[in-house]
N, C-alpha and C. Protein backbone atom coordinates (compact mmCIF):
# COMPACT_ATOMS: atom_id res chain seq x y z
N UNK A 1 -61.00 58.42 -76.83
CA UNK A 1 -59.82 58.78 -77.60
C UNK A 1 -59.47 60.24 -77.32
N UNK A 2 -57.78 60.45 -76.76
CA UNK A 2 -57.97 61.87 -76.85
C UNK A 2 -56.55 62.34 -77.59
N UNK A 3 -56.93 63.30 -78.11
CA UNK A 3 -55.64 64.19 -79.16
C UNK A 3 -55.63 65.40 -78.63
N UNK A 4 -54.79 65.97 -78.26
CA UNK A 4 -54.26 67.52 -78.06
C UNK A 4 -53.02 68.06 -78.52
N UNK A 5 -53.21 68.87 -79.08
CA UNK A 5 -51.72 69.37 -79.98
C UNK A 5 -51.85 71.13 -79.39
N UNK A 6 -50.28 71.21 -79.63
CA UNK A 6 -49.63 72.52 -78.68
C UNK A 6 -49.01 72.99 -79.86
N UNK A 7 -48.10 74.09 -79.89
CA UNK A 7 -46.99 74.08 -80.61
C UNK A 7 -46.18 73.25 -80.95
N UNK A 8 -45.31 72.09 -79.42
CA UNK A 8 -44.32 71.58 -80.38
C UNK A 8 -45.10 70.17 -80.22
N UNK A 9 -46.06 69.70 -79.96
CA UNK A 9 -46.83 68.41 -78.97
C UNK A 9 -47.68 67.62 -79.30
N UNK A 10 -47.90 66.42 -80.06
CA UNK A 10 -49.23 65.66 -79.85
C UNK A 10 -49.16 64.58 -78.33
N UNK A 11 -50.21 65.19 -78.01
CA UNK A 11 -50.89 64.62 -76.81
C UNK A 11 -51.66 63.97 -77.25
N UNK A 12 -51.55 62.41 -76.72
CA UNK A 12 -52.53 61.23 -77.57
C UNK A 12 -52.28 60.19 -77.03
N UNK A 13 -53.64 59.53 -77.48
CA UNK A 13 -53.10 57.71 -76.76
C UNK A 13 -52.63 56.97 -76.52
N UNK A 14 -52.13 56.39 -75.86
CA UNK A 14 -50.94 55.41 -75.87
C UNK A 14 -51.03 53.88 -77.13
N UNK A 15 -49.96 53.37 -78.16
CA UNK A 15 -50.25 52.78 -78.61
C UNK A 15 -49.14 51.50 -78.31
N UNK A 16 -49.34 50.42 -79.28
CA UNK A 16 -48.57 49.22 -78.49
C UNK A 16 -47.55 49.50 -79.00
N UNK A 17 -47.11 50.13 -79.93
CA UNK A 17 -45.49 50.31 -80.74
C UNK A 17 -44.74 51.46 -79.74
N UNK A 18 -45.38 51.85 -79.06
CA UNK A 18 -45.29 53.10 -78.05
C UNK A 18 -43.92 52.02 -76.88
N UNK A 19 -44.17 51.08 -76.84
CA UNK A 19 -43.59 50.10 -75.71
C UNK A 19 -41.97 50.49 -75.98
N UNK A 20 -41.06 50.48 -76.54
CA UNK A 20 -39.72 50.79 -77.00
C UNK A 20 -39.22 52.23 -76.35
N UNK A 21 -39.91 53.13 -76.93
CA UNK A 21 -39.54 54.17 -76.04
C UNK A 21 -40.09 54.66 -74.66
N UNK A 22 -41.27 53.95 -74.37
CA UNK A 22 -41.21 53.76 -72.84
C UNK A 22 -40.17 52.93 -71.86
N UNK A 23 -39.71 51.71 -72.51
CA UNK A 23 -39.02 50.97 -72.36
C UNK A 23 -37.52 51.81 -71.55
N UNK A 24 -37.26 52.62 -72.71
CA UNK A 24 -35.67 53.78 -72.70
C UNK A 24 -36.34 54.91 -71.45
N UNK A 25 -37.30 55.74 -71.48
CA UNK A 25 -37.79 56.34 -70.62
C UNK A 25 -37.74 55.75 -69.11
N UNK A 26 -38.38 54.84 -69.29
CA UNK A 26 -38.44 53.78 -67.61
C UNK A 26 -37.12 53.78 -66.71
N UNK A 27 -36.37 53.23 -68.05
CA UNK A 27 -34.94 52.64 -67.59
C UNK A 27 -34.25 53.78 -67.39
N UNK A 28 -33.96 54.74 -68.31
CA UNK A 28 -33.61 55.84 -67.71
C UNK A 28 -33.98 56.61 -65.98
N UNK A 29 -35.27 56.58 -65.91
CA UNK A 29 -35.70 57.31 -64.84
C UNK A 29 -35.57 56.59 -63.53
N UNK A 30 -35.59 55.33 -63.60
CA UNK A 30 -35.01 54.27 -62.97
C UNK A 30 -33.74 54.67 -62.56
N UNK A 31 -32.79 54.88 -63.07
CA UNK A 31 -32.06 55.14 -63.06
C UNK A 31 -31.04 56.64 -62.27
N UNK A 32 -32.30 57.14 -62.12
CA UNK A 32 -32.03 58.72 -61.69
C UNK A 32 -32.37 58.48 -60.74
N UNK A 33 -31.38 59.52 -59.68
CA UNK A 33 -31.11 60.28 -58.11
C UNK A 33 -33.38 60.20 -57.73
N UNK A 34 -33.73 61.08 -58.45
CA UNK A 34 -35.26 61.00 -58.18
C UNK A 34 -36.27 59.82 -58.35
N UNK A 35 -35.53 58.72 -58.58
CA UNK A 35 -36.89 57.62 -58.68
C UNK A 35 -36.93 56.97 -57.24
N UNK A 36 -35.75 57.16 -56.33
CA UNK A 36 -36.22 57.12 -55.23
C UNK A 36 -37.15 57.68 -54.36
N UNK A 37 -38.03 58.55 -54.63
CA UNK A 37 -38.74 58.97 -54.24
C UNK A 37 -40.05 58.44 -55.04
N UNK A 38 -40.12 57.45 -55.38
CA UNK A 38 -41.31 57.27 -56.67
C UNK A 38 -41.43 55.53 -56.62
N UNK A 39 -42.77 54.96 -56.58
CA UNK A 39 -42.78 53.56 -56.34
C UNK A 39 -41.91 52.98 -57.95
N UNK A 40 -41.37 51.88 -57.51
CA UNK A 40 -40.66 51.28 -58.77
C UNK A 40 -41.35 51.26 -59.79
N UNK A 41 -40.56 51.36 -60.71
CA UNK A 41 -41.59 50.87 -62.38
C UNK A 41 -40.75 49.26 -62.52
N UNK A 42 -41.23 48.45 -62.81
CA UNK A 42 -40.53 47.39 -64.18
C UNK A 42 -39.93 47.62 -65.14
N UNK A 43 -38.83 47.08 -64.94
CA UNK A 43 -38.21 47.46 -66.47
C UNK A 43 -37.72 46.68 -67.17
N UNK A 44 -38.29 45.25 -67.55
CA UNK A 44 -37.79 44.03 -68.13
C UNK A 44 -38.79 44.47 -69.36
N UNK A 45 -38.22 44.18 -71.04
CA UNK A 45 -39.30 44.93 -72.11
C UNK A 45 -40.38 43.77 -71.99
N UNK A 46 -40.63 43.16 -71.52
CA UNK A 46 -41.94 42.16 -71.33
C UNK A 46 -42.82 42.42 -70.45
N UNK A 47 -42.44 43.48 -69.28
CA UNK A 47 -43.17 44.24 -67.97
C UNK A 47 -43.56 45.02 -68.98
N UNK A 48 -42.73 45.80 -69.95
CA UNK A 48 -43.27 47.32 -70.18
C UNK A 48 -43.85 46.95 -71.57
N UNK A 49 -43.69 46.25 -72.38
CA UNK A 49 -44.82 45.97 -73.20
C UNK A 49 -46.40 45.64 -72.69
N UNK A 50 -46.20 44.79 -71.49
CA UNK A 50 -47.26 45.00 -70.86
C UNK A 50 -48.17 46.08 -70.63
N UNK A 51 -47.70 46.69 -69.62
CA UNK A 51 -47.74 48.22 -69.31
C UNK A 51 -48.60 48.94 -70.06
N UNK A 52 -47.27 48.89 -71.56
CA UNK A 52 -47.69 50.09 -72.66
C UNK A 52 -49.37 49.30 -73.47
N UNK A 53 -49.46 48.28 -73.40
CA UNK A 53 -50.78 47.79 -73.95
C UNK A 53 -51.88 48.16 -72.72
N UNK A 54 -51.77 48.01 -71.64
CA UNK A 54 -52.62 48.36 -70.48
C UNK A 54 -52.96 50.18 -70.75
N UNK A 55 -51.49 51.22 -70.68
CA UNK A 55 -51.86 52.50 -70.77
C UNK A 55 -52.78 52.36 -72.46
N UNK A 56 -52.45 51.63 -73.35
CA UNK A 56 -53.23 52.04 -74.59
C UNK A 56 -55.03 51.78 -74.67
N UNK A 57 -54.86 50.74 -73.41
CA UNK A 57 -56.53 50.81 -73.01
C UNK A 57 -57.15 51.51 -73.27
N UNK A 58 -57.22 52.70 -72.33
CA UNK A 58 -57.68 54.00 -71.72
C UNK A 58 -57.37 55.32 -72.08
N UNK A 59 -57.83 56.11 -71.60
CA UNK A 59 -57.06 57.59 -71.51
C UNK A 59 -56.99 58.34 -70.28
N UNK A 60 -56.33 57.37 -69.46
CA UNK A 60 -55.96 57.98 -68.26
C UNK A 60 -54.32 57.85 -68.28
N UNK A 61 -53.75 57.57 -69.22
CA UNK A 61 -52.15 57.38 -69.42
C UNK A 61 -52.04 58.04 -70.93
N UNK A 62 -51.39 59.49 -71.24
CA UNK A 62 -51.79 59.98 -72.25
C UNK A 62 -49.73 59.92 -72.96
N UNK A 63 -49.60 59.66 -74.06
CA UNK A 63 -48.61 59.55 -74.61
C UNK A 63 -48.03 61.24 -75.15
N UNK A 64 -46.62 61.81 -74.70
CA UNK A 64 -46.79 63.17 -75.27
C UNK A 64 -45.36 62.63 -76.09
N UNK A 65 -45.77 63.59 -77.63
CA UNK A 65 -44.91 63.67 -78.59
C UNK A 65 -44.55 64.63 -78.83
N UNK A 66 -43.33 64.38 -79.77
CA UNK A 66 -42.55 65.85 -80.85
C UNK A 66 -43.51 65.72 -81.57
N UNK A 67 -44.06 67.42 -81.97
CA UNK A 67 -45.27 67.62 -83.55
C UNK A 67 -44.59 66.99 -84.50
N UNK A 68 -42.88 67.34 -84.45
CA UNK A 68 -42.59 66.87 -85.62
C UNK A 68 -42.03 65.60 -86.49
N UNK A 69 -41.58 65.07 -85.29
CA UNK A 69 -40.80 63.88 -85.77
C UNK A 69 -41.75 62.43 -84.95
N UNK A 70 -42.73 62.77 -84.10
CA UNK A 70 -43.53 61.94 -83.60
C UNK A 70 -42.80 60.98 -82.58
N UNK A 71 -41.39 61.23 -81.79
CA UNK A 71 -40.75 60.92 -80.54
C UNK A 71 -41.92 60.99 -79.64
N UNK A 72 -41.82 59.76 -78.79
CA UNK A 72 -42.49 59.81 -77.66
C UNK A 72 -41.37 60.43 -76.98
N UNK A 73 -41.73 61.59 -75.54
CA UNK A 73 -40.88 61.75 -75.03
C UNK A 73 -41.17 61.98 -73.61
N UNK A 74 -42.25 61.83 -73.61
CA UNK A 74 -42.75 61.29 -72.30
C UNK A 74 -44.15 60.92 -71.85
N UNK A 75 -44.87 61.12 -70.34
CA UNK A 75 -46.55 60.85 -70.39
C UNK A 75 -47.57 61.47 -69.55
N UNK A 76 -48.62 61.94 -69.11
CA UNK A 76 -48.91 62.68 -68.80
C UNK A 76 -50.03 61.41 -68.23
N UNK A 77 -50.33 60.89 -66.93
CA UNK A 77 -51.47 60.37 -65.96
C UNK A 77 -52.57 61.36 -66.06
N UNK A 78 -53.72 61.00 -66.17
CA UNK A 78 -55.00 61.47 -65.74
C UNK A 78 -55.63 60.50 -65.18
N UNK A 79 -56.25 60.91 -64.31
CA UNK A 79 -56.57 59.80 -63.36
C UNK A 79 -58.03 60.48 -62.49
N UNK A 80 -59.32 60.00 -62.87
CA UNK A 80 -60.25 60.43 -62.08
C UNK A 80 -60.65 60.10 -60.61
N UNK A 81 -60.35 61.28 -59.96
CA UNK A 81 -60.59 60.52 -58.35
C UNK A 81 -62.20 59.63 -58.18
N UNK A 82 -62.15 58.69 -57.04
CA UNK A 82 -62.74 58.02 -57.38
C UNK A 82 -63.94 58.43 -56.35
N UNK A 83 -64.74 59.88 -55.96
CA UNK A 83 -65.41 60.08 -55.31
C UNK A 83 -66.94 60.59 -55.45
N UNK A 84 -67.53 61.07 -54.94
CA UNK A 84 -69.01 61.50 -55.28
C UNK A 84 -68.65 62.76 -55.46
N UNK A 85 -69.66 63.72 -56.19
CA UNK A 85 -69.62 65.36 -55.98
C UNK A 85 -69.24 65.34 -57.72
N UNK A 86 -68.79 66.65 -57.21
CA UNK A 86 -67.81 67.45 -58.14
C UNK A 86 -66.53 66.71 -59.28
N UNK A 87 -66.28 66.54 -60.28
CA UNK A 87 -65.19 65.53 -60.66
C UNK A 87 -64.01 66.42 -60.55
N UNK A 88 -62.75 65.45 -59.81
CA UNK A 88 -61.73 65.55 -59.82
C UNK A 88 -60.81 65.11 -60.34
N UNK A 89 -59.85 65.37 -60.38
CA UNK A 89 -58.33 64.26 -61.43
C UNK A 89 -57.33 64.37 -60.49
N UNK A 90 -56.56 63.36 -60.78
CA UNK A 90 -54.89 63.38 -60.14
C UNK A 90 -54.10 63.46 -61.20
N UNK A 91 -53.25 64.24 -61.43
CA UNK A 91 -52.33 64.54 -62.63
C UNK A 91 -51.21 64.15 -62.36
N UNK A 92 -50.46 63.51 -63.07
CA UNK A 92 -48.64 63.25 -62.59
C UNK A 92 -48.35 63.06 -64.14
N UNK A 93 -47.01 63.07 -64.20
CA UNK A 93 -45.99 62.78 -65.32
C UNK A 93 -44.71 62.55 -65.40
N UNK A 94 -43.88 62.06 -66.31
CA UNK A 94 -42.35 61.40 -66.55
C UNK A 94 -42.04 62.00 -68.04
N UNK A 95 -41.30 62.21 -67.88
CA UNK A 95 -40.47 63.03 -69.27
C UNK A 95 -39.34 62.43 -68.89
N UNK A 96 -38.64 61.80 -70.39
CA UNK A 96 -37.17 61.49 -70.63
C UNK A 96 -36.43 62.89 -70.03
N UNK A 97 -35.18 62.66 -69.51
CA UNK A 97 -34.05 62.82 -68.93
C UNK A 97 -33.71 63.89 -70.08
N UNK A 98 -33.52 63.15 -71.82
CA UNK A 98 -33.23 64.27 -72.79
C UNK A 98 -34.19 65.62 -73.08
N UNK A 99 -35.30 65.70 -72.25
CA UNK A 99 -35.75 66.36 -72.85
C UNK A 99 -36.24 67.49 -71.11
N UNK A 100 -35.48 67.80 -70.79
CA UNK A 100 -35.84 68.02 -69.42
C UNK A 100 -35.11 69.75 -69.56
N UNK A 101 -36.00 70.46 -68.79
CA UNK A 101 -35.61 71.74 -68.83
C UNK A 101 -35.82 72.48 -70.43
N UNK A 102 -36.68 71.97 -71.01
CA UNK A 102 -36.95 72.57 -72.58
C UNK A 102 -38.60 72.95 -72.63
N UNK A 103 -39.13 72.97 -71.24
CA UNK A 103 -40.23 73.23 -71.19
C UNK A 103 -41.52 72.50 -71.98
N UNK A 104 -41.11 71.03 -72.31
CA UNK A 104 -42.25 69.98 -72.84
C UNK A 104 -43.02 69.81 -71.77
N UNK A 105 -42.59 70.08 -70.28
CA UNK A 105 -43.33 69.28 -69.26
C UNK A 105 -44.68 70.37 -69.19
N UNK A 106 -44.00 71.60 -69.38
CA UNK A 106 -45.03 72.49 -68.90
C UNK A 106 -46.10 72.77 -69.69
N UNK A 107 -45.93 73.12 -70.90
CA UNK A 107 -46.17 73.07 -72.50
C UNK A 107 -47.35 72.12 -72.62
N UNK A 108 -46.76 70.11 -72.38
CA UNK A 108 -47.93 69.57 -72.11
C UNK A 108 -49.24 69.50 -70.59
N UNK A 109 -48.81 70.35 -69.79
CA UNK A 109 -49.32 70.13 -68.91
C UNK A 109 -50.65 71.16 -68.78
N UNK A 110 -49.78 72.29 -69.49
CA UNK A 110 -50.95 73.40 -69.80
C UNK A 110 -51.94 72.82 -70.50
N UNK A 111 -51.67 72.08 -72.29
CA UNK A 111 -52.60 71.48 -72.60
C UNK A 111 -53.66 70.25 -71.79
N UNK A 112 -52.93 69.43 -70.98
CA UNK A 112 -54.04 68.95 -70.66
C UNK A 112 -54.88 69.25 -69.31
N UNK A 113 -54.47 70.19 -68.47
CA UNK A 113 -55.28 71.14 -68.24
C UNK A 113 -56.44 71.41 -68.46
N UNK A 114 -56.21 72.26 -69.46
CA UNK A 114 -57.03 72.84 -70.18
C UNK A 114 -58.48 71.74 -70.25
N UNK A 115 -57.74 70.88 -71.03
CA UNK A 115 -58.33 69.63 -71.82
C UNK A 115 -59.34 69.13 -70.32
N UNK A 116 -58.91 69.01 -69.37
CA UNK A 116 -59.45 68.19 -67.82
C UNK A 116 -60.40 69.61 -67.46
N UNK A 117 -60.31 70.79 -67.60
CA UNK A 117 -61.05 71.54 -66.66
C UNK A 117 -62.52 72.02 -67.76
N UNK A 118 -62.24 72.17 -69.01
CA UNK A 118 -62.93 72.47 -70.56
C UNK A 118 -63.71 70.86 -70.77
N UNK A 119 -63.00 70.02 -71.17
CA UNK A 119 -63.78 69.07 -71.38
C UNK A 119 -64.46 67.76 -70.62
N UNK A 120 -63.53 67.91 -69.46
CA UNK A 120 -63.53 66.86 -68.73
C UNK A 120 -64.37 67.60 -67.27
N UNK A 121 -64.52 68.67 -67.64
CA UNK A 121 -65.09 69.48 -66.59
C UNK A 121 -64.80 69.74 -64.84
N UNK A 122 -63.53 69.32 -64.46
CA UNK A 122 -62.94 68.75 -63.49
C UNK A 122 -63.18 70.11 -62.96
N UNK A 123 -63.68 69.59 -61.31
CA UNK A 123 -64.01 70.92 -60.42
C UNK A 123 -62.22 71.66 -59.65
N UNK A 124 -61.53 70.41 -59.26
CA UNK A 124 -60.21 70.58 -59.39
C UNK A 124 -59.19 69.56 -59.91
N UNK A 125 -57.81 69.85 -59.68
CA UNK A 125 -56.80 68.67 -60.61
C UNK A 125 -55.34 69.31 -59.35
N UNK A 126 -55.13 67.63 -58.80
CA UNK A 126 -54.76 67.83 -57.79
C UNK A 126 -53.28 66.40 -58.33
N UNK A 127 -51.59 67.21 -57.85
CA UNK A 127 -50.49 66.82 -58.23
C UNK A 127 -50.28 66.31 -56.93
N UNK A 128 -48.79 65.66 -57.14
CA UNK A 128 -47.78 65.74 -56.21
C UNK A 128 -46.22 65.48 -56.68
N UNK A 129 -46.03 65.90 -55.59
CA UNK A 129 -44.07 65.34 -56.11
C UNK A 129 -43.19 65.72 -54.98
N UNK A 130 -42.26 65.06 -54.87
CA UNK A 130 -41.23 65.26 -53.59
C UNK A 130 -40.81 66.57 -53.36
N UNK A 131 -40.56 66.74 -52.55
CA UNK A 131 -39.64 68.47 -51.96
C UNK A 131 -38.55 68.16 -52.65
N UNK A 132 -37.52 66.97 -52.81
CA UNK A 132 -35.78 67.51 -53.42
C UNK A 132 -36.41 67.38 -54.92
N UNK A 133 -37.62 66.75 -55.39
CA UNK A 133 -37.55 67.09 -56.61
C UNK A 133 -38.06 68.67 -57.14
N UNK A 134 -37.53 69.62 -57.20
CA UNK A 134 -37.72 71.08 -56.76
C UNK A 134 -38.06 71.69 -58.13
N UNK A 135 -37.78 70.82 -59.65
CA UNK A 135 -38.00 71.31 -60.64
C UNK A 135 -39.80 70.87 -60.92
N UNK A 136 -39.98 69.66 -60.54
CA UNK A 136 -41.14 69.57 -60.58
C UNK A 136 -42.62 70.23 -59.80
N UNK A 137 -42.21 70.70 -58.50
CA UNK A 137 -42.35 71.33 -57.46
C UNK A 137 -42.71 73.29 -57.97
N UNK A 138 -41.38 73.13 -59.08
CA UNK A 138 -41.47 75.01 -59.38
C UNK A 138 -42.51 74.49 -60.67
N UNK A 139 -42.72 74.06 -60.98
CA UNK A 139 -43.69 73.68 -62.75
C UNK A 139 -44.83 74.01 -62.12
N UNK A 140 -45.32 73.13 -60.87
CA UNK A 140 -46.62 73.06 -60.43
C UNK A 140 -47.02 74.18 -59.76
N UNK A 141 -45.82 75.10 -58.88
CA UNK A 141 -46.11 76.40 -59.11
C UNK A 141 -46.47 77.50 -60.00
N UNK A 142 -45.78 77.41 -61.12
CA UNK A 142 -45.65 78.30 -62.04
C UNK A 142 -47.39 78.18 -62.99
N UNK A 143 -47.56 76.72 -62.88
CA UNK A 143 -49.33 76.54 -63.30
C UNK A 143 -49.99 76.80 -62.72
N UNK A 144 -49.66 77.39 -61.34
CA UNK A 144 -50.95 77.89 -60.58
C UNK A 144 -51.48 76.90 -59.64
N UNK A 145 -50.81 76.07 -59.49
CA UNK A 145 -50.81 74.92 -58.52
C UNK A 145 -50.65 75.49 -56.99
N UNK A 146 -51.29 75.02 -56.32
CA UNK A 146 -50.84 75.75 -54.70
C UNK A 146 -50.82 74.20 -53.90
N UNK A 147 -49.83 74.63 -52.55
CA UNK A 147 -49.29 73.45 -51.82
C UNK A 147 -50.44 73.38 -51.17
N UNK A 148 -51.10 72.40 -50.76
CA UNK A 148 -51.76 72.01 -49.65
C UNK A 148 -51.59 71.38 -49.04
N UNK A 149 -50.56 70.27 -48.72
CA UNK A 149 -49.89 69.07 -47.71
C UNK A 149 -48.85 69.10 -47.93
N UNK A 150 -48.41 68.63 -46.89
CA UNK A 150 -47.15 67.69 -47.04
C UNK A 150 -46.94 66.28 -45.96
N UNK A 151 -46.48 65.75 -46.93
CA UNK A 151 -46.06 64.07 -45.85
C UNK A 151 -44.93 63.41 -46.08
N UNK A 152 -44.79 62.47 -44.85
CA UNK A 152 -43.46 61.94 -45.49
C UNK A 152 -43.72 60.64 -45.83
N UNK A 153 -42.94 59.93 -46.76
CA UNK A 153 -43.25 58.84 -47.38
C UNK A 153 -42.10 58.01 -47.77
N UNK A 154 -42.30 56.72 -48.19
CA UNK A 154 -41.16 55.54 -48.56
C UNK A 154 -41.84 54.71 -49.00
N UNK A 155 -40.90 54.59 -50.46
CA UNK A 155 -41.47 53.54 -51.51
C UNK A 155 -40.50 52.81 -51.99
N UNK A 156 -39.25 52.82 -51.38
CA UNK A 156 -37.99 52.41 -51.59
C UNK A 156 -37.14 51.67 -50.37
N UNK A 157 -35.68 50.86 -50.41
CA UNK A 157 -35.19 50.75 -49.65
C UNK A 157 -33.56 51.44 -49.84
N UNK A 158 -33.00 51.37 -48.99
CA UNK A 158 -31.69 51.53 -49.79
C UNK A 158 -30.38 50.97 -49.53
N UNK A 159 -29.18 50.56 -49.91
CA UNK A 159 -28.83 49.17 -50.03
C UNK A 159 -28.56 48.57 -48.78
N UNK A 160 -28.52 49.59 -47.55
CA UNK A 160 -28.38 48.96 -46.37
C UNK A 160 -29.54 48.36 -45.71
N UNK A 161 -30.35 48.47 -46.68
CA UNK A 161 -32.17 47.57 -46.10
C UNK A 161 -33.28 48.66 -45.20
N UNK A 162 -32.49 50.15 -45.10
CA UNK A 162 -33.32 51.21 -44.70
C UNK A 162 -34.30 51.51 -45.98
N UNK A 163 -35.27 51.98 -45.24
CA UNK A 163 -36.25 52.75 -46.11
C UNK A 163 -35.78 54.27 -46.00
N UNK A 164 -35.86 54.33 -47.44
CA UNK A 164 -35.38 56.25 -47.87
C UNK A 164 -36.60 56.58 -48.06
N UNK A 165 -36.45 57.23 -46.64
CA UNK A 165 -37.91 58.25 -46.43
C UNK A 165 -37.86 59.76 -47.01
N UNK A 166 -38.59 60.37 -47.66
CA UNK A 166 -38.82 61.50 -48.10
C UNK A 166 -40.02 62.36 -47.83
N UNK A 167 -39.67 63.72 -47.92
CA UNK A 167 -40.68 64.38 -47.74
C UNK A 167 -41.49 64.61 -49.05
N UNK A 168 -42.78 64.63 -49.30
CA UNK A 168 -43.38 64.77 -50.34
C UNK A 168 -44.79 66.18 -50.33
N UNK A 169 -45.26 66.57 -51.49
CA UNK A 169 -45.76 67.70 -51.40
C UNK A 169 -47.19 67.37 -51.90
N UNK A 170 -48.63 68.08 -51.82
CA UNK A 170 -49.65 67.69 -52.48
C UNK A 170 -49.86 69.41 -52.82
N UNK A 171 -50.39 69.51 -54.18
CA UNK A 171 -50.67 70.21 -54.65
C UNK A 171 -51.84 70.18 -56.13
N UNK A 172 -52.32 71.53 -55.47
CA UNK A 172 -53.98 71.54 -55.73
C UNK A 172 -54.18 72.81 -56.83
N UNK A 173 -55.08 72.81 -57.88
CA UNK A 173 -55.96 73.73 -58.51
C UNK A 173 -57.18 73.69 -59.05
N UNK A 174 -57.75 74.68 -58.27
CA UNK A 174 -59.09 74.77 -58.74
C UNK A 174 -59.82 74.80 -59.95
N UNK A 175 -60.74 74.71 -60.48
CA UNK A 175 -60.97 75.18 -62.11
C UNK A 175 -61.33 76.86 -61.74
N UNK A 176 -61.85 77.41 -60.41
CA UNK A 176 -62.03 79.15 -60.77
C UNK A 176 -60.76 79.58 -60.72
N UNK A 177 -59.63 78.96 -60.13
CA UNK A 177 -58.39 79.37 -59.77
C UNK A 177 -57.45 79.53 -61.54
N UNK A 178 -57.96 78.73 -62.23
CA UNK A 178 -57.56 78.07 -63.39
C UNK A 178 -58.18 79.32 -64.27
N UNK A 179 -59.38 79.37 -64.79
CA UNK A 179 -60.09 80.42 -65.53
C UNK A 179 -59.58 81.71 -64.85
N UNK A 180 -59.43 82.00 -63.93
CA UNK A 180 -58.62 83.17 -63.42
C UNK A 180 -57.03 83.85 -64.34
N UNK A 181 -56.36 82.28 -64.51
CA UNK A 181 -55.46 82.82 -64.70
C UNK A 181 -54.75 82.65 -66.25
N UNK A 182 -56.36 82.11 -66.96
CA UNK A 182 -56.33 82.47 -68.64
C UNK A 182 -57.50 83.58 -68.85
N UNK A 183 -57.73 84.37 -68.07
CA UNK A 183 -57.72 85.91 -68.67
C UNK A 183 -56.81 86.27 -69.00
């Protein structure tokens, strides 16, 4: 079970009543210039009720809220790589469309952070996201994220039956890189 609260944020489990506003989230993002760059989601509410009972499993699909009014408004992936050594994570996330540029993405991302390198003890926590998506791209900068790849990729077609290929970015932080930069 995990809970993390920020200023405006509960960071928390996914639950099955949670399915409705994932539902609006999906379809929305679906919907946007950037989900071409991103493998499809489902968006029939019988896919995403699904879904939302699967993310409430676990806590590798973390639900982020308003402190105050308890809006889901978007979600935050944790995801443990699946290797020997040192533990690692893959971090990604989706935030509603309304709530974009108000700094929830960053806000929750710091918290779980934190939460992956403190409790989860992660040696690093490693993103990605497309080059035209450039807001997501400056976030993972601004956390201290550094580029280490790039590739190109296609998870889409587009209506003429081409694949819309994109360039995509991998980006990496360490946990000394991390404690560095909460002094």
């Amino acid at each position: 079970m995990t809970l993390l609260e920020t200023t405006r944020l509960l960071i928390r489990n996914f639950r099955s009543s949670d399915w409705q506003a994932l539902h609006a989230m999906i379809c929305q993002y679906e919907a946007s210039e950037i989900a071409a760059y991103d493998r499809p989601w489902p968006t029939s509410p019988e896919e995403i009720k699904s879904i939302t009972e699967w993310f409430a499993r676990g806590d590798s699909f973390l639900a982020v809220c308003l402190k105050d009014t308890g809006q889901l408004i978007g979600f935050v992936m944790l995801n443990k790589e699946p290797q020997a050594g040192q533990p690692a994570f893959d971090l990604g996330y989706l935030f509603h469309a309304d709530y974009h540029g108000q700094g929830y993405a960053s806000e929750a991302y710091q918290a779980v952070l934190a939460h992956t390198f403190t409790q989860l003890e992660a040696h690093r926590v490693v993103s990605g996201a497309a080059a035209a998506n450039r807001a997501s791209c400056r976030l993972l900068e601004r956390l201290g994220f550094e580029k280490t790849a790039e590739s190109t990729g296609s998870f889409r077609t587009a209506r003429d039956g081409k694949p819309i290929v994109f360039v995509g970015y991998t980006f990496e932080i360490s946990r000394a890189s991390w404690l560095r930069r909460q002094e």
